[in-house]
PDB file of N, CA and C in Angstrom:
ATOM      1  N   UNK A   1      14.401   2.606  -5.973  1.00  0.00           N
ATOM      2  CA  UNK A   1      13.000   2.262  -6.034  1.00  0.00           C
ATOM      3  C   UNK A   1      12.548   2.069  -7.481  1.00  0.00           C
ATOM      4  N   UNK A   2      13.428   2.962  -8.365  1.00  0.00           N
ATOM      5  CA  UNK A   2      12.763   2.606  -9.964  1.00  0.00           C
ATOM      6  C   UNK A   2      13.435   1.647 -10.442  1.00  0.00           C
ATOM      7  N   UNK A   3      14.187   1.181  -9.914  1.00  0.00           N
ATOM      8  CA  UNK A   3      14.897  -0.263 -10.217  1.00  0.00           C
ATOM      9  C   UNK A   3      13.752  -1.138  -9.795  1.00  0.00           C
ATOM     10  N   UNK A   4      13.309  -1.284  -8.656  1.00  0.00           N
ATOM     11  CA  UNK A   4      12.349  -2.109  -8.474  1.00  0.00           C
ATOM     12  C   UNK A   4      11.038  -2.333  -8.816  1.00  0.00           C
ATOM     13  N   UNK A   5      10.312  -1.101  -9.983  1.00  0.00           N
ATOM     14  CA  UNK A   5       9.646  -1.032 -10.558  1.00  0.00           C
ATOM     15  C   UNK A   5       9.720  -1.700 -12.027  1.00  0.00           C
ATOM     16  N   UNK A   6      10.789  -1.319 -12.216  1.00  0.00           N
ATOM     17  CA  UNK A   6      11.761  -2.032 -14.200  1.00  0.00           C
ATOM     18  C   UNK A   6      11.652  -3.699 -13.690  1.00  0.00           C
ATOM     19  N   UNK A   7      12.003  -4.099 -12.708  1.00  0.00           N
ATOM     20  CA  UNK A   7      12.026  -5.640 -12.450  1.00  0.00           C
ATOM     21  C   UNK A   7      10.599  -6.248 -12.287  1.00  0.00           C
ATOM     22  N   UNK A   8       9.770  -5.580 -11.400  1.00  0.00           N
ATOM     23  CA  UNK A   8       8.067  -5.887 -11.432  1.00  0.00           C
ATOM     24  C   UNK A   8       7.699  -6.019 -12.704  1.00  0.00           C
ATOM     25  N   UNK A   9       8.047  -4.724 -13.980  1.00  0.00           N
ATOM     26  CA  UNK A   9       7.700  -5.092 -14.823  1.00  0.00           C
ATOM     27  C   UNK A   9       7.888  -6.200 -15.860  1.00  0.00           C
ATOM     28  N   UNK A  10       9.464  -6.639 -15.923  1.00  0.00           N
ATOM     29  CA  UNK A  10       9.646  -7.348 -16.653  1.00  0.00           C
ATOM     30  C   UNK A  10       9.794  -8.718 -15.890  1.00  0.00           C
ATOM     31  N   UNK A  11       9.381  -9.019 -14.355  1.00  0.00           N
ATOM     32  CA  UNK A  11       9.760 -10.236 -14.482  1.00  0.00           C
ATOM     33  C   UNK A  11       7.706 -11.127 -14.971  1.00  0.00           C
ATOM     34  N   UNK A  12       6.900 -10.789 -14.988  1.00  0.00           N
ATOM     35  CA  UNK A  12       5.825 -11.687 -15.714  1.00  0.00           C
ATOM     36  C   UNK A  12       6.126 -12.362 -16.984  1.00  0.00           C
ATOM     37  N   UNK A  13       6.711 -11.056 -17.681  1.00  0.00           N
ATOM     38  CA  UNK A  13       7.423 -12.052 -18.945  1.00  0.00           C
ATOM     39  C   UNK A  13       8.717 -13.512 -19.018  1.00  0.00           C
ATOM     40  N   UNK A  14       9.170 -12.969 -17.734  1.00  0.00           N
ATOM     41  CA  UNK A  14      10.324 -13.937 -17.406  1.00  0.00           C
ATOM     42  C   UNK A  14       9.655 -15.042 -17.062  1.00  0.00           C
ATOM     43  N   UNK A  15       8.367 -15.321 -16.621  1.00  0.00           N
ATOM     44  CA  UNK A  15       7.731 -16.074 -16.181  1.00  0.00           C
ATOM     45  C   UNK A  15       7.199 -17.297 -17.418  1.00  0.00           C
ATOM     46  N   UNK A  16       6.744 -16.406 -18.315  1.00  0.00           N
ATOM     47  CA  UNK A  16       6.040 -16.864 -19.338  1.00  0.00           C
ATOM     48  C   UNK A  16       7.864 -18.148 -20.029  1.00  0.00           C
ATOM     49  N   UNK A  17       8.516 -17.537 -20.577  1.00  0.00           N
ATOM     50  CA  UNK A  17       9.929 -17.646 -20.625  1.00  0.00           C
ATOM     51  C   UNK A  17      10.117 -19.022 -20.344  1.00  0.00           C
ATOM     52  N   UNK A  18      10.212 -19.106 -18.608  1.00  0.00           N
ATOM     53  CA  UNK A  18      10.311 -20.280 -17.662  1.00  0.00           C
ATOM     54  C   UNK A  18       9.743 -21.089 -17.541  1.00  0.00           C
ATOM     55  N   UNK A  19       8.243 -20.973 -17.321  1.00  0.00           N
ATOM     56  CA  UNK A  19       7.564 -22.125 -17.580  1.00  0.00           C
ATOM     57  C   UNK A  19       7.446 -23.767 -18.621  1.00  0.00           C
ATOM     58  N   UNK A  20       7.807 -23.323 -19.326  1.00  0.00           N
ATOM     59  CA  UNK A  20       8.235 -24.648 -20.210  1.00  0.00           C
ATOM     60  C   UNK A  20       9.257 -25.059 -19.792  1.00  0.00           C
ATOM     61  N   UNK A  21      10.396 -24.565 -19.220  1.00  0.00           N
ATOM     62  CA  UNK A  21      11.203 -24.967 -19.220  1.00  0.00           C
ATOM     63  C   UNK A  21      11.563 -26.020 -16.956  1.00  0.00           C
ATOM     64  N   UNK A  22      10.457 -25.626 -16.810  1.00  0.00           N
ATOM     65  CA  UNK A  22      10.092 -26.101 -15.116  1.00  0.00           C
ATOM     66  C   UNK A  22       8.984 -27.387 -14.993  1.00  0.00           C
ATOM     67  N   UNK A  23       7.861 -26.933 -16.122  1.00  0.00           N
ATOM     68  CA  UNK A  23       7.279 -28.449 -16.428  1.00  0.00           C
ATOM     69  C   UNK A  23       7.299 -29.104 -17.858  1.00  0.00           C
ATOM     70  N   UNK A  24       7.430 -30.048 -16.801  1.00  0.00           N
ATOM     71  CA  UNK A  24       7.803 -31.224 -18.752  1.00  0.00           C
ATOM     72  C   UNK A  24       6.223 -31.104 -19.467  1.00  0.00           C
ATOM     73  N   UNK A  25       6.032 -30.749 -20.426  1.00  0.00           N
ATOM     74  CA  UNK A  25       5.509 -30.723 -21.229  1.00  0.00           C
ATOM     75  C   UNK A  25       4.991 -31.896 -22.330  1.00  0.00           C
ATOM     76  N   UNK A  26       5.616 -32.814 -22.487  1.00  0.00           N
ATOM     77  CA  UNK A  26       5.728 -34.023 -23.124  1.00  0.00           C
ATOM     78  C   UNK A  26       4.862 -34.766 -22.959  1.00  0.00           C
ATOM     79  N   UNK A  27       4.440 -34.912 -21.520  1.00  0.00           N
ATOM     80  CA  UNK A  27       3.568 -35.564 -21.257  1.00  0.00           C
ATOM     81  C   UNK A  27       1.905 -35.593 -21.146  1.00  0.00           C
ATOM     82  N   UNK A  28       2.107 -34.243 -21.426  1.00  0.00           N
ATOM     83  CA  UNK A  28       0.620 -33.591 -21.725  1.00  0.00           C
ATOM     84  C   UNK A  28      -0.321 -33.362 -22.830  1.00  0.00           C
ATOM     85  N   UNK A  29      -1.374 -34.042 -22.524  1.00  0.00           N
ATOM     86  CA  UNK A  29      -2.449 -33.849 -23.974  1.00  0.00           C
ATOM     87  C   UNK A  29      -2.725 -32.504 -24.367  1.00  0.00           C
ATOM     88  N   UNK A  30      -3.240 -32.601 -25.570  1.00  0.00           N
ATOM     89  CA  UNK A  30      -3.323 -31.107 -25.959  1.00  0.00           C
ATOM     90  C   UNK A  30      -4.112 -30.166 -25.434  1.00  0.00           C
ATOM     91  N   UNK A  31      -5.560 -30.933 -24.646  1.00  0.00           N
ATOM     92  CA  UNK A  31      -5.976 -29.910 -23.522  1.00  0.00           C
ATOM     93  C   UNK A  31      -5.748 -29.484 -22.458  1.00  0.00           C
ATOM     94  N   UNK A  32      -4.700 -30.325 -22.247  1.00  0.00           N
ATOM     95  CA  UNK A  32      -3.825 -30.127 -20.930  1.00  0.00           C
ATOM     96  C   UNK A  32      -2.676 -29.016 -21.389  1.00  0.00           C
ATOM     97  N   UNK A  33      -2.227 -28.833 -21.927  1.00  0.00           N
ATOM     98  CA  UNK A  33      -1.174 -28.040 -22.517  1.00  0.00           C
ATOM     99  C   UNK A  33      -2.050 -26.827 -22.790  1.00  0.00           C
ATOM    100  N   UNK A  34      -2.988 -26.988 -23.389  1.00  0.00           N
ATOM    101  CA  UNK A  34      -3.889 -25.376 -23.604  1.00  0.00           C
ATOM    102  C   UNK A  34      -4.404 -25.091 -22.426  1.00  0.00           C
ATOM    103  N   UNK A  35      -4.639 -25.466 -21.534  1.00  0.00           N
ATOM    104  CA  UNK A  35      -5.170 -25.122 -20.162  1.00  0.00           C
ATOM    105  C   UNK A  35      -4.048 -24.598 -19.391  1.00  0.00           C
ATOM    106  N   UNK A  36      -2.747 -25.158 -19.358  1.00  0.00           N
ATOM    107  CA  UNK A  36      -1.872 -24.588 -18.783  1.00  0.00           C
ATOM    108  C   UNK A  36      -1.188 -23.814 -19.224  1.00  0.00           C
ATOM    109  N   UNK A  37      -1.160 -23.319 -20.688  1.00  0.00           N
ATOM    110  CA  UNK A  37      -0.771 -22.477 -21.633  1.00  0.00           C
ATOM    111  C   UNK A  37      -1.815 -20.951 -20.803  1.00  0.00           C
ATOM    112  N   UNK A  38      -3.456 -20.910 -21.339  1.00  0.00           N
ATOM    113  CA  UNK A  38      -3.837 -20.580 -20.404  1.00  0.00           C
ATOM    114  C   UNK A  38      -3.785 -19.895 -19.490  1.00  0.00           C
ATOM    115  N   UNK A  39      -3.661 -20.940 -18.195  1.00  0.00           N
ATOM    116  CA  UNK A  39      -3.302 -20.734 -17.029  1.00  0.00           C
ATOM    117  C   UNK A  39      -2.137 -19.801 -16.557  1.00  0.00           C
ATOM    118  N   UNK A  40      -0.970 -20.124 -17.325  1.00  0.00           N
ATOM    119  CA  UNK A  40      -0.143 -19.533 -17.248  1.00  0.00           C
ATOM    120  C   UNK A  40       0.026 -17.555 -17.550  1.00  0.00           C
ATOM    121  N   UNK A  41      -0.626 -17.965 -18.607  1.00  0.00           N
ATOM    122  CA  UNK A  41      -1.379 -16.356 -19.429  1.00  0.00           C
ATOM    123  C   UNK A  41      -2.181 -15.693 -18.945  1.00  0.00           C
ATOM    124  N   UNK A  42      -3.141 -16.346 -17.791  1.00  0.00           N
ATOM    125  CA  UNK A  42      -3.979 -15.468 -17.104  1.00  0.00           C
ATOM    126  C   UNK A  42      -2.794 -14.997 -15.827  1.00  0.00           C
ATOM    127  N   UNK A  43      -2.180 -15.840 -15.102  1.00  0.00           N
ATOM    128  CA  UNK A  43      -1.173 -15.291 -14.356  1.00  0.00           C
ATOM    129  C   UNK A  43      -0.001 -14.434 -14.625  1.00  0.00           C
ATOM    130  N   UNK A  44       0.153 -14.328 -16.186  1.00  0.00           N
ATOM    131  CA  UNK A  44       1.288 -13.224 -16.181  1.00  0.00           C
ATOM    132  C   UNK A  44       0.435 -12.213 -16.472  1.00  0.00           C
ATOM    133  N   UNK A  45      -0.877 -12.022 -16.849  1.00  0.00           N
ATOM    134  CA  UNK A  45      -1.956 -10.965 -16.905  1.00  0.00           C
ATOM    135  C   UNK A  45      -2.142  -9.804 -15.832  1.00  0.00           C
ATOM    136  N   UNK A  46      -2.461 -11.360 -14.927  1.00  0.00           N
ATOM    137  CA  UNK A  46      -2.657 -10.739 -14.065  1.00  0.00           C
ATOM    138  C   UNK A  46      -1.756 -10.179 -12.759  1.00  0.00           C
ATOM    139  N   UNK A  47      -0.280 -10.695 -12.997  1.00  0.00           N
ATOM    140  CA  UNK A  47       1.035 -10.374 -11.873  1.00  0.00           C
ATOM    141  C   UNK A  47       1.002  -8.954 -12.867  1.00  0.00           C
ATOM    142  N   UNK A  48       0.998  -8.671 -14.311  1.00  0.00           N
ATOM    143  CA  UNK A  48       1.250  -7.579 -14.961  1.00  0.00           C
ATOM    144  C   UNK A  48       0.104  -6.138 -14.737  1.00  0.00           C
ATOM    145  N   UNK A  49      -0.822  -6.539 -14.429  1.00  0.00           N
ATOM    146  CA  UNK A  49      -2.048  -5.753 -13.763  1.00  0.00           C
ATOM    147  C   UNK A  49      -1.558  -5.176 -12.490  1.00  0.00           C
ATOM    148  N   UNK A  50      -1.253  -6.228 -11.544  1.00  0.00           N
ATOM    149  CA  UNK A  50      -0.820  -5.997 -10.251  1.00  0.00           C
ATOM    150  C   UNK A  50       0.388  -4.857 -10.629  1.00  0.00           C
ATOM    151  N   UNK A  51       1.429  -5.083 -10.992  1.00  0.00           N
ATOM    152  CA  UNK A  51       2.878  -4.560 -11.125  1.00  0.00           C
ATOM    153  C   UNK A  51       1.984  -2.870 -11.755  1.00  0.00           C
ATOM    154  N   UNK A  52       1.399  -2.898 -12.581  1.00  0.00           N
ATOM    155  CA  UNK A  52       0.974  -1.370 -12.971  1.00  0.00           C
ATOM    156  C   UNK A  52       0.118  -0.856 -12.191  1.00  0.00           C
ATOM    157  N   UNK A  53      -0.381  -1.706 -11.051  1.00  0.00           N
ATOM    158  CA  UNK A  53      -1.451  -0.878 -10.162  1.00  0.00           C
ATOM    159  C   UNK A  53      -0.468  -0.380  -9.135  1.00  0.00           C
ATOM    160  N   UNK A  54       0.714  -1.505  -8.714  1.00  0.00           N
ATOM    161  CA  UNK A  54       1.571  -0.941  -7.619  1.00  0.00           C
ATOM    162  C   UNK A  54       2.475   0.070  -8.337  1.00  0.00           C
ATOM    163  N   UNK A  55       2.646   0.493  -8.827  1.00  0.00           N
ATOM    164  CA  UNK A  55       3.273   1.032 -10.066  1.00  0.00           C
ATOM    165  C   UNK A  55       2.775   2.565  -9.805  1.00  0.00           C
ATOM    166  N   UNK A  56       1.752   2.541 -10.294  1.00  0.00           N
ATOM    167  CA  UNK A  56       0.283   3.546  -9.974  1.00  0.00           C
ATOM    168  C   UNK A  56       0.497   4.284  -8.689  1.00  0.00           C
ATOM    169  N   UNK A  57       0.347   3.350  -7.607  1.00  0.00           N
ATOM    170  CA  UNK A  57      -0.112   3.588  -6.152  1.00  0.00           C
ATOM    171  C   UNK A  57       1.753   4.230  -5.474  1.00  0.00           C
ATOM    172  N   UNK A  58       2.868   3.794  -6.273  1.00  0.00           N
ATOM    173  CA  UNK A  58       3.876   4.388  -5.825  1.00  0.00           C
ATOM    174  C   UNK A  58       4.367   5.750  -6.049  1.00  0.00           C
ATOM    175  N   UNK A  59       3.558   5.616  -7.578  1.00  0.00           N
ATOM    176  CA  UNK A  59       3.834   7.025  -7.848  1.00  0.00           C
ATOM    177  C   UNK A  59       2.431   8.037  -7.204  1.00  0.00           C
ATOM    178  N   UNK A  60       1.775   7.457  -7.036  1.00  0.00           N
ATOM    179  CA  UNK A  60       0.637   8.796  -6.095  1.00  0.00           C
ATOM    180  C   UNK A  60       1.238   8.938  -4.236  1.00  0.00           C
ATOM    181  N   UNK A  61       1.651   8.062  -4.127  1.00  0.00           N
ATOM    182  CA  UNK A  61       2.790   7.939  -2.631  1.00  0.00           C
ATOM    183  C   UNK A  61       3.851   9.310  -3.106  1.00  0.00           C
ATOM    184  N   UNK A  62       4.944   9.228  -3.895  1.00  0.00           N
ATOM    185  CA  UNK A  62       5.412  10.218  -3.856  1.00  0.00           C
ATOM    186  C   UNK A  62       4.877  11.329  -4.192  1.00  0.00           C
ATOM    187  N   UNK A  63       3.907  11.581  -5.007  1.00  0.00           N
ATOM    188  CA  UNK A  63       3.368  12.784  -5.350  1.00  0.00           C
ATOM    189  C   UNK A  63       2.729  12.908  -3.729  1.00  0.00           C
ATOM    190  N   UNK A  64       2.090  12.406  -3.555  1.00  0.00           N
ATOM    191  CA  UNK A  64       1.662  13.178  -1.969  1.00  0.00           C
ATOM    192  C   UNK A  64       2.264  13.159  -0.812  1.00  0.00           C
ATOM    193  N   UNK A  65       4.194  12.590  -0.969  1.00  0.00           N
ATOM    194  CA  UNK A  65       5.182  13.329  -0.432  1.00  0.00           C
ATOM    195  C   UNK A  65       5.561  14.308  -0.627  1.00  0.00           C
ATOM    196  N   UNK A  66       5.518  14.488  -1.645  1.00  0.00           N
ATOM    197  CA  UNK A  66       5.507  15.917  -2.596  1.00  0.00           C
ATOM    198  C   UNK A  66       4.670  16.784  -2.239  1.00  0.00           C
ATOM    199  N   UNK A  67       3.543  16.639  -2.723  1.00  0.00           N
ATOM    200  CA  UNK A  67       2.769  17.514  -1.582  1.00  0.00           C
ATOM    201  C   UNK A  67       2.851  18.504  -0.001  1.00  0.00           C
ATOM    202  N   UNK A  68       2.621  16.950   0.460  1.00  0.00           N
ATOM    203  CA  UNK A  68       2.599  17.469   1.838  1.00  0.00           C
ATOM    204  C   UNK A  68       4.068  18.246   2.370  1.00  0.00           C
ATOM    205  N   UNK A  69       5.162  17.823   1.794  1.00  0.00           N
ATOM    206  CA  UNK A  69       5.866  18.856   1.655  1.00  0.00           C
ATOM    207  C   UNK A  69       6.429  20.140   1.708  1.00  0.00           C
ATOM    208  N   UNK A  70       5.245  20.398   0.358  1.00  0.00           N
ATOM    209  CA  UNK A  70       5.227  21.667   0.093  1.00  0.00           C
ATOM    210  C   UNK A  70       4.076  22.608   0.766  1.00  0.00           C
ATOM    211  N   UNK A  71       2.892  21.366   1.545  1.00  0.00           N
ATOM    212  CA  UNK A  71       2.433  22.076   2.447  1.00  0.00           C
ATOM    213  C   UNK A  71       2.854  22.625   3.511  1.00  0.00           C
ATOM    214  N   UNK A  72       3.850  21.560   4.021  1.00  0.00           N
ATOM    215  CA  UNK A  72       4.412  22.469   5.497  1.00  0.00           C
ATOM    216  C   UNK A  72       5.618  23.439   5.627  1.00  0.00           C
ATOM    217  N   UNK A  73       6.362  23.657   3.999  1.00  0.00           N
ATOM    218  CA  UNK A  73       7.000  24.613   3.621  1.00  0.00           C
ATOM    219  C   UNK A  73       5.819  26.230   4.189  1.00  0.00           C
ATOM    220  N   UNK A  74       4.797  25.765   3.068  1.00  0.00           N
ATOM    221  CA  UNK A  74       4.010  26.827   2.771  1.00  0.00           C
ATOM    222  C   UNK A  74       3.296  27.289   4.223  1.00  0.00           C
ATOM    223  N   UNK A  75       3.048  26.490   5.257  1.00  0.00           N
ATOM    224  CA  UNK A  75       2.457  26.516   6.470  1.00  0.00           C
ATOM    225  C   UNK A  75       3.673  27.594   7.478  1.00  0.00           C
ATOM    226  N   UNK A  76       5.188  26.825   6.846  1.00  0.00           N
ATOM    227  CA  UNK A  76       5.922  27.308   8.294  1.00  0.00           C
ATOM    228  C   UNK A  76       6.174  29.243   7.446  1.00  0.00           C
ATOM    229  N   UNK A  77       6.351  29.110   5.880  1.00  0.00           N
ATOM    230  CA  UNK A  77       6.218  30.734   5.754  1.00  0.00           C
ATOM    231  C   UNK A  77       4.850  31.266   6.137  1.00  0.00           C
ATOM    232  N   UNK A  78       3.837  30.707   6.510  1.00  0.00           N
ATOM    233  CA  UNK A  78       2.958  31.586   6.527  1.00  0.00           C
ATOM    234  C   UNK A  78       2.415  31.720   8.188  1.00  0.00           C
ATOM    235  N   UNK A  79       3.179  30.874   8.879  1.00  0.00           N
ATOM    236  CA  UNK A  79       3.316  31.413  10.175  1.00  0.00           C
ATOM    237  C   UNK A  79       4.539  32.354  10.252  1.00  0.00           C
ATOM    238  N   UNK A  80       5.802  32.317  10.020  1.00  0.00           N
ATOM    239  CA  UNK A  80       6.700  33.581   9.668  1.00  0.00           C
ATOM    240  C   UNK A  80       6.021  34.862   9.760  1.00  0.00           C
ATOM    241  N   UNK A  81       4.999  34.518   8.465  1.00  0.00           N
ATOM    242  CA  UNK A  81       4.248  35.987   8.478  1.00  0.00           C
ATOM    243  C   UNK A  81       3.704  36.804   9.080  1.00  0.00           C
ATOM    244  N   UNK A  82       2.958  35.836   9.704  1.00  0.00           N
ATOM    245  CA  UNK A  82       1.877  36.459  10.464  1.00  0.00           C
ATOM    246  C   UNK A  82       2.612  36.850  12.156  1.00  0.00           C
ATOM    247  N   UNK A  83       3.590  36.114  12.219  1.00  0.00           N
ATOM    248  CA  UNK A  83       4.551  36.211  13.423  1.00  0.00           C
ATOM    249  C   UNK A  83       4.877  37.577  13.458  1.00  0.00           C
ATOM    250  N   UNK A  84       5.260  37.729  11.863  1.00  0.00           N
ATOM    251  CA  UNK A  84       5.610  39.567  11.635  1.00  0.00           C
ATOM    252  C   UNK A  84       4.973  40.470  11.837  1.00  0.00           C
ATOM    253  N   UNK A  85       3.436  39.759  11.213  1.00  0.00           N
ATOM    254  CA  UNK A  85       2.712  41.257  10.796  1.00  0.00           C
ATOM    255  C   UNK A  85       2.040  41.199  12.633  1.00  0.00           C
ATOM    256  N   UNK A  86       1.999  40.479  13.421  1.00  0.00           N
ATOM    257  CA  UNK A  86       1.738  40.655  14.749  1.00  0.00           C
ATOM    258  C   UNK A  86       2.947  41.584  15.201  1.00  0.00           C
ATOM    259  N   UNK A  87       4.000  41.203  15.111  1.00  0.00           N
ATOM    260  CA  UNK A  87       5.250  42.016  15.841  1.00  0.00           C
ATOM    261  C   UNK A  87       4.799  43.073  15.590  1.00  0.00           C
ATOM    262  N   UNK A  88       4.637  43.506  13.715  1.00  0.00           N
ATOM    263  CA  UNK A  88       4.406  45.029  13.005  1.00  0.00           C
ATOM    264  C   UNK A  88       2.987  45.895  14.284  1.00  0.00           C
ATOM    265  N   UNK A  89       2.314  45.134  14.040  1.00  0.00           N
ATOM    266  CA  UNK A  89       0.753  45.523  14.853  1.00  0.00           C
ATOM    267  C   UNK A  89       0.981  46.125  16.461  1.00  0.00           C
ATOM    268  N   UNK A  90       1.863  45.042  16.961  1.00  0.00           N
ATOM    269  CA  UNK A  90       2.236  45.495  18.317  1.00  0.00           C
ATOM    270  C   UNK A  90       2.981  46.400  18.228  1.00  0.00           C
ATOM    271  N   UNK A  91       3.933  46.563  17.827  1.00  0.00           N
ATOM    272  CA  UNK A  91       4.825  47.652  17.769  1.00  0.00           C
ATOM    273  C   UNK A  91       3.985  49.158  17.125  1.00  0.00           C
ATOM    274  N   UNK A  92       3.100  48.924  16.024  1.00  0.00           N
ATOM    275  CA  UNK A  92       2.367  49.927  15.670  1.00  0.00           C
ATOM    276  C   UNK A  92       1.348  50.147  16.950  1.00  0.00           C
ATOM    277  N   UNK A  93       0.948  49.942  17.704  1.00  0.00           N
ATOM    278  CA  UNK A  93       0.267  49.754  18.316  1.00  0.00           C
ATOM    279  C   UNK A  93       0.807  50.734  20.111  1.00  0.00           C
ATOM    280  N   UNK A  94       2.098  50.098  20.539  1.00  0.00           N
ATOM    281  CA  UNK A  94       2.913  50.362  21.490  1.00  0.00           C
ATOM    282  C   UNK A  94       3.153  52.369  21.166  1.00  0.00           C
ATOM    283  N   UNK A  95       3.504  52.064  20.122  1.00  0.00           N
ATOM    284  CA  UNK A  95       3.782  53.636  19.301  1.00  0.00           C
ATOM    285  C   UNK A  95       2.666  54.882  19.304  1.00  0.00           C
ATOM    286  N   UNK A  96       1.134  54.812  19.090  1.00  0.00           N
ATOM    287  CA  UNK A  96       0.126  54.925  19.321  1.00  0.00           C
ATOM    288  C   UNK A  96      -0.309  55.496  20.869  1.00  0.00           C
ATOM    289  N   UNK A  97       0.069  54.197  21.470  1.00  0.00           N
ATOM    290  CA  UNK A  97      -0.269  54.300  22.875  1.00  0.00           C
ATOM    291  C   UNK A  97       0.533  55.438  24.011  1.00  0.00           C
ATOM    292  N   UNK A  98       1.996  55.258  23.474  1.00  0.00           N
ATOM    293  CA  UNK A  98       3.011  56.175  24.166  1.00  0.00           C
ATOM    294  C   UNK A  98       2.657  57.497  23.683  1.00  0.00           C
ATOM    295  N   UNK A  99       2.059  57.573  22.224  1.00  0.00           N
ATOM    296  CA  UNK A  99       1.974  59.236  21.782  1.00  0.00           C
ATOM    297  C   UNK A  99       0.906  59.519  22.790  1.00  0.00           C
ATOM    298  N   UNK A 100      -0.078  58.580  23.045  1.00  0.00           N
ATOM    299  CA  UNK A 100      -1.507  59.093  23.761  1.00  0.00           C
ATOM    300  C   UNK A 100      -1.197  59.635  24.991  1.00  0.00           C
ATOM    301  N   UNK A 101      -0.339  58.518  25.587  1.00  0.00           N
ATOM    302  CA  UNK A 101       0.372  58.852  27.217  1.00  0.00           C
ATOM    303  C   UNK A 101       0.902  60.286  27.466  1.00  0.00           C
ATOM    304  N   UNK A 102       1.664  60.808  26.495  1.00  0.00           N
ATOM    305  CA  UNK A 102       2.006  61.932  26.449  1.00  0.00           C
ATOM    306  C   UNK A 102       1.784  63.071  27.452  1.00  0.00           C
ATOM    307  N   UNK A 103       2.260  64.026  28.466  1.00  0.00           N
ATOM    308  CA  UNK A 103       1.361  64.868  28.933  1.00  0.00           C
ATOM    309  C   UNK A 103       1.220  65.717  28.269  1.00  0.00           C
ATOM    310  N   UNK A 104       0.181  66.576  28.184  1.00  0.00           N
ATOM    311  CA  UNK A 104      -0.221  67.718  27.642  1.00  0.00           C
ATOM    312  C   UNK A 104       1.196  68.475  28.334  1.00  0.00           C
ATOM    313  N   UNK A 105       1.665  69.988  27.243  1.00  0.00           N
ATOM    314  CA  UNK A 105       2.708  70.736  27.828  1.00  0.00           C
ATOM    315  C   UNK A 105       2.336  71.333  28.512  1.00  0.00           C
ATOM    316  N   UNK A 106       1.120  72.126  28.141  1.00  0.00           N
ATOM    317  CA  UNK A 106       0.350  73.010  28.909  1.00  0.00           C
ATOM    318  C   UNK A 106      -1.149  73.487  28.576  1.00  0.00           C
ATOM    319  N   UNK A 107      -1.788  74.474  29.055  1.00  0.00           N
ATOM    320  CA  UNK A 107      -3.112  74.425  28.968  1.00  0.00           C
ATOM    321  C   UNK A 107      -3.461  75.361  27.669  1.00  0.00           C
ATOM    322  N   UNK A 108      -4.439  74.699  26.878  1.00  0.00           N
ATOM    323  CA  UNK A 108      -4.507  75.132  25.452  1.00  0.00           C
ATOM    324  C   UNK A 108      -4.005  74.853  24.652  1.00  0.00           C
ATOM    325  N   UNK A 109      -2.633  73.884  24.781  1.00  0.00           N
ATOM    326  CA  UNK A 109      -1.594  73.212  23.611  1.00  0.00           C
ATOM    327  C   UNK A 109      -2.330  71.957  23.089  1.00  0.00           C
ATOM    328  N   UNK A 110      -2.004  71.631  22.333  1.00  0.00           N
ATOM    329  CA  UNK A 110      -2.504  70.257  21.409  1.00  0.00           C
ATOM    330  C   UNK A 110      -1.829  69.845  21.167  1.00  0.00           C
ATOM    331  N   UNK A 111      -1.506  68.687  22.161  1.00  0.00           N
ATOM    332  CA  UNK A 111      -0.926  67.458  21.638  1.00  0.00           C
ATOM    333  C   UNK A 111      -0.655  67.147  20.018  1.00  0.00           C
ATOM    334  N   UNK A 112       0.230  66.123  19.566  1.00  0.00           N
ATOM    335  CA  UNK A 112       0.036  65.260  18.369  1.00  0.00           C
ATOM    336  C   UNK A 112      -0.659  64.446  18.068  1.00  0.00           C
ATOM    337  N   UNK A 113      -1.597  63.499  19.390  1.00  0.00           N
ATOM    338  CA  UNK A 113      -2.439  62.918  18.841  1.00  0.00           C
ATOM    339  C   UNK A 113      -3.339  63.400  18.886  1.00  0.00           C
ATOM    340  N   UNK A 114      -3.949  64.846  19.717  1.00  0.00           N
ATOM    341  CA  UNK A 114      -5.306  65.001  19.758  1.00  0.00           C
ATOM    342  C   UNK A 114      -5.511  65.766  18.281  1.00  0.00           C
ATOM    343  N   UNK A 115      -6.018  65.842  17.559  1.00  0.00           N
ATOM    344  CA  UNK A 115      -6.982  66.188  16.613  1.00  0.00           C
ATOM    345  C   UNK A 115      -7.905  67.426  16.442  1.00  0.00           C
TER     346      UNK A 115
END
């Protein structure tokens, strides 16, 4: 892909390059030649504008591959987590409940959970 960025860039100049050499020139008055001189100059301007805007727009494409990425990295540890700290809760929880279940041994004893 950065190959194809190095070529966007340099082919406007290749352009400039070519042109003389695609129209005959010879035959053209001198305002004709400055107009297409010109002409030509506003189009490698502006293919060179283009090439740094797509340029631009490829590299904010990968950065917000990049990104999003690292969002759903960060999404799938932080469901992990919470997967845990639920297991932790239930299980703290299950533990709690069985001490409560408990029968009393006998009359006047105190349990561990009662207080």
């Amino acid at each position: 892909m950065r190959a194809n960025r190095l070529q966007r860039t340099m082919f406007p100049g290749l352009i400039v390059a070519l042109v003389p050499l695609t129209i005959p020139t010879s035959g053209l008055t001198q305002d004709s030649q400055q107009t297409l001189n010109e002409t030509v100059s506003a189009q490698v301007r502006i293919d060179t504008d283009s090439a740094s805007s797509q340029l631009r727009i490829s590299q904010l494409a990968d950065d917000t591959t990049d990104l999003l990425a690292q969002f759903r990295l960060t999404t799938q540890q932080l469901d992990r987590l919470s997967q845990g700290l639920l297991r932790i809760l239930r299980e703290s929880g299950r533990g709690k409940k069985s001490a409560a279940q408990e029968p009393q041994s006998g009359p006047g004893t105190k349990s561990a959970v009662s207080g």
